[in-house]
N, C-alpha and C. Protein backbone atom coordinates (compact mmCIF):
# COMPACT_ATOMS: atom_id res chain seq x y z
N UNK A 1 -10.09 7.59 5.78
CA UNK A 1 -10.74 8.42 4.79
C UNK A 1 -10.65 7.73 3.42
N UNK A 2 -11.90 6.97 2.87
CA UNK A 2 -11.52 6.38 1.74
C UNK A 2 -11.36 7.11 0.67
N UNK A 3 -10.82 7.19 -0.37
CA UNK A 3 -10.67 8.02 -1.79
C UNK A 3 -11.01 7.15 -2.95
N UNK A 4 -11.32 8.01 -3.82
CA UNK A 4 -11.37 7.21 -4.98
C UNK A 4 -10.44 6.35 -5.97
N UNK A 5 -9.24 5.57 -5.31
CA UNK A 5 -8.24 5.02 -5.73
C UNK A 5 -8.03 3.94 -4.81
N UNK A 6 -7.15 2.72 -5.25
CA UNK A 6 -6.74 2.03 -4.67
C UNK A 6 -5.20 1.15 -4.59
N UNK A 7 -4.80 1.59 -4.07
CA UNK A 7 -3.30 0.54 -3.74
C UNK A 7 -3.33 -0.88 -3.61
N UNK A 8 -2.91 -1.30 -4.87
CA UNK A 8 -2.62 -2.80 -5.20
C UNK A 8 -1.17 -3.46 -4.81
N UNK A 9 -1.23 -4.81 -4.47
CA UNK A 9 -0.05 -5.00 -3.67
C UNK A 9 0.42 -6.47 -5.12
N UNK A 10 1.87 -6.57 -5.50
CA UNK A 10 1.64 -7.47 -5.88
C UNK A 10 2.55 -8.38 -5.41
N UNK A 11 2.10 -9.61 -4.85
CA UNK A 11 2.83 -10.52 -3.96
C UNK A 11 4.01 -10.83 -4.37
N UNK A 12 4.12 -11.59 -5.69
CA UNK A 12 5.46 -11.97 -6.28
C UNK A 12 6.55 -10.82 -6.49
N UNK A 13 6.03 -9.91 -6.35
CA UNK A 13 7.30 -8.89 -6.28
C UNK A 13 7.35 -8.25 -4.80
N UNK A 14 6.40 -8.22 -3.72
CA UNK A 14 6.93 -7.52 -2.24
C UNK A 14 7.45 -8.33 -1.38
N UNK A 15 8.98 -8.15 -1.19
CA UNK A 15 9.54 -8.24 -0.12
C UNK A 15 9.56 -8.68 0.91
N UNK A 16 8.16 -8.00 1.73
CA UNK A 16 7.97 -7.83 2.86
C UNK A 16 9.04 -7.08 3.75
N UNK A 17 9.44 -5.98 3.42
CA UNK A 17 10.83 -5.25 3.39
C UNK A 17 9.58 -3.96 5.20
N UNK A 18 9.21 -3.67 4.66
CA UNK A 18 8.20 -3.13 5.72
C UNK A 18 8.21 -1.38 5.45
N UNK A 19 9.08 -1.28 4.59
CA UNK A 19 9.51 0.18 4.08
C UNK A 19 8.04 0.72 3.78
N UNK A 20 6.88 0.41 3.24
CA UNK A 20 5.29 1.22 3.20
C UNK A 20 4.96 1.22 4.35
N UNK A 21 4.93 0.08 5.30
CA UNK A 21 4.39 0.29 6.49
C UNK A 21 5.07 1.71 7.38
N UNK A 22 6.33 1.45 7.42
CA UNK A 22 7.21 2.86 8.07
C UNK A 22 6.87 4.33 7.59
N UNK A 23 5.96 4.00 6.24
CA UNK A 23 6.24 5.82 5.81
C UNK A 23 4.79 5.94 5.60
N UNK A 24 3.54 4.95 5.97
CA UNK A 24 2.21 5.24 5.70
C UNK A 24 2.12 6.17 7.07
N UNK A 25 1.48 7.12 6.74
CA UNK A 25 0.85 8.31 7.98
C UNK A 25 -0.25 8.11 8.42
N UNK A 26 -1.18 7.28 8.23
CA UNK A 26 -2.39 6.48 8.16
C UNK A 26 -2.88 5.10 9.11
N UNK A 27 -1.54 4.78 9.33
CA UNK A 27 -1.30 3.40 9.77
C UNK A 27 -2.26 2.04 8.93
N UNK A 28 -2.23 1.85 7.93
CA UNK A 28 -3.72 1.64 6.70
C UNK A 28 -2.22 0.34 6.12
N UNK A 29 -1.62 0.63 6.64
CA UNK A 29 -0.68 -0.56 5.65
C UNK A 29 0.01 -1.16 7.01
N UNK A 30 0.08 -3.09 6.99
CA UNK A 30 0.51 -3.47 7.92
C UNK A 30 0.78 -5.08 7.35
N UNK A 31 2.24 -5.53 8.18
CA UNK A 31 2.40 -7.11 7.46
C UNK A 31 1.58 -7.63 8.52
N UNK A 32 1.01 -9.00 7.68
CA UNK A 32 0.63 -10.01 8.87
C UNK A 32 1.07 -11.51 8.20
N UNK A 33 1.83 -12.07 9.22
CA UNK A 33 2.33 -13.23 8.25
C UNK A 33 3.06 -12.77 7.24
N UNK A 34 3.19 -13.15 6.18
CA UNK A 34 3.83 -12.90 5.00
C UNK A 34 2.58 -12.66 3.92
N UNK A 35 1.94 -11.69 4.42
CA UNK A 35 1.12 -10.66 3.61
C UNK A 35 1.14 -9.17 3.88
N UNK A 36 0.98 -8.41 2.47
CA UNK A 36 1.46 -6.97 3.32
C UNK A 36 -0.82 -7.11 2.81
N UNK A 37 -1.04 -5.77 4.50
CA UNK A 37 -2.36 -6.02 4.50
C UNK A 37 -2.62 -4.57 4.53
N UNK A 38 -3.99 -3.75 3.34
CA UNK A 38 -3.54 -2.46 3.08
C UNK A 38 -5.31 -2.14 3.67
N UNK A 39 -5.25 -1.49 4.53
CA UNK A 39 -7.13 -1.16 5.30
C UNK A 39 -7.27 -0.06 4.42
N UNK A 40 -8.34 -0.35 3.54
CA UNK A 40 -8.52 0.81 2.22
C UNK A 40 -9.46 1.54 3.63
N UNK A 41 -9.94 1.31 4.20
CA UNK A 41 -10.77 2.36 5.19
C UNK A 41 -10.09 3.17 5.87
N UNK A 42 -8.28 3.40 5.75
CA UNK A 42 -7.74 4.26 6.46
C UNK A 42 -6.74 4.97 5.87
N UNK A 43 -6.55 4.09 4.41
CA UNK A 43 -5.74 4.76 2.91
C UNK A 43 -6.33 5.92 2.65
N UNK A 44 -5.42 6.98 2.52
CA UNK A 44 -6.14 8.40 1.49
C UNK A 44 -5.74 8.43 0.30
N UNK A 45 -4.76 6.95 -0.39
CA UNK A 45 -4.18 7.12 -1.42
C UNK A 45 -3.13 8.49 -1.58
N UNK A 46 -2.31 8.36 -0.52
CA UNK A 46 -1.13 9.25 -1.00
C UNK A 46 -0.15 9.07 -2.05
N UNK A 47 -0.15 7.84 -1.92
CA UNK A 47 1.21 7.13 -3.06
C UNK A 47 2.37 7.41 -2.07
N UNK A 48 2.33 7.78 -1.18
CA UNK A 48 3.93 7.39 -0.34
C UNK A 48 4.36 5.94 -0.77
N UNK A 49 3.45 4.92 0.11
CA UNK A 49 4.35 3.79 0.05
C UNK A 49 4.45 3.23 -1.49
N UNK A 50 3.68 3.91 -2.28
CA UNK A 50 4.14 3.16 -3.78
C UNK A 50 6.03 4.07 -3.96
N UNK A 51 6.00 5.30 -3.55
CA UNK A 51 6.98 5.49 -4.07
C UNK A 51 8.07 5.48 -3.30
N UNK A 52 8.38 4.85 -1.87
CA UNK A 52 9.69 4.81 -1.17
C UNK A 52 9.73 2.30 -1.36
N UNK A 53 8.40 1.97 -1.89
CA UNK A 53 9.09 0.46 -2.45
C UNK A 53 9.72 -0.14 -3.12
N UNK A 54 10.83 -0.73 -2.79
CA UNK A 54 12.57 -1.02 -3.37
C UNK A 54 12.12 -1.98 -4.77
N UNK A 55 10.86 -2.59 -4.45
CA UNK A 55 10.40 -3.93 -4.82
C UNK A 55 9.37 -3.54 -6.45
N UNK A 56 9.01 -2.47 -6.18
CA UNK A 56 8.25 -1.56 -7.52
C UNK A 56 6.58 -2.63 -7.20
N UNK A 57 6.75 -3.19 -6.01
CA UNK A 57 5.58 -4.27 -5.64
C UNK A 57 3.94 -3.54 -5.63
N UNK A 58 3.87 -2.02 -5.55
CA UNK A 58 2.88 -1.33 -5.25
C UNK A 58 2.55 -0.71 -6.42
N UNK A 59 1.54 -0.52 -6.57
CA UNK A 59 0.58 0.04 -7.73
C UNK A 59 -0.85 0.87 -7.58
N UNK A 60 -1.32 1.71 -7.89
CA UNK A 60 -2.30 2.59 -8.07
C UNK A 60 -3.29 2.15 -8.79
N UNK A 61 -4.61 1.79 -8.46
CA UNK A 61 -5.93 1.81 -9.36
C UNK A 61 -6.97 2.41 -8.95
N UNK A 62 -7.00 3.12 -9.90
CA UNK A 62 -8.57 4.16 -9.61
C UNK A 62 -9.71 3.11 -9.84
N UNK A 63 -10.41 4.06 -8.70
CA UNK A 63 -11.82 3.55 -8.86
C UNK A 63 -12.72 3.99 -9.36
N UNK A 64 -12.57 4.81 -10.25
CA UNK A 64 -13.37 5.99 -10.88
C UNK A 64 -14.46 5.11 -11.82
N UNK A 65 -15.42 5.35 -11.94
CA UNK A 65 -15.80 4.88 -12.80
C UNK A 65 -17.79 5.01 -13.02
């Protein structure tokens, strides 16, 4: 379900700790390699995984516009 927002990942600060992937309800967040990979086609923009990441690596941008 896409929304009007988007979850930004920023490399130099994630981990790869897997803590978004475990708490997305969506299954929309997944590592591959040493990339975290976020399917905006299955994000509803909850902000879960921005707010259980140790790494502060996740971020919110609207798409409003």
């Amino acid at each position: 379900m896409p929304s009007n927002c988007k979850i930004v990942v920023d490399r130099f600060r994630c981990a790869y700790c897997g803590a978004c992937v475990s708490v997305c309800k969506n299954d929309a967040n997944e590592l591959v390699e040493t990339f975290l990979v976020i399917d905006e086609s299955k994000c509803n923009c909850c902000k879960l995984c921005v707010k259980v990441c140790p790494m502060n690596a996740l971020s919110v941008e609207s798409s409003e516009g």
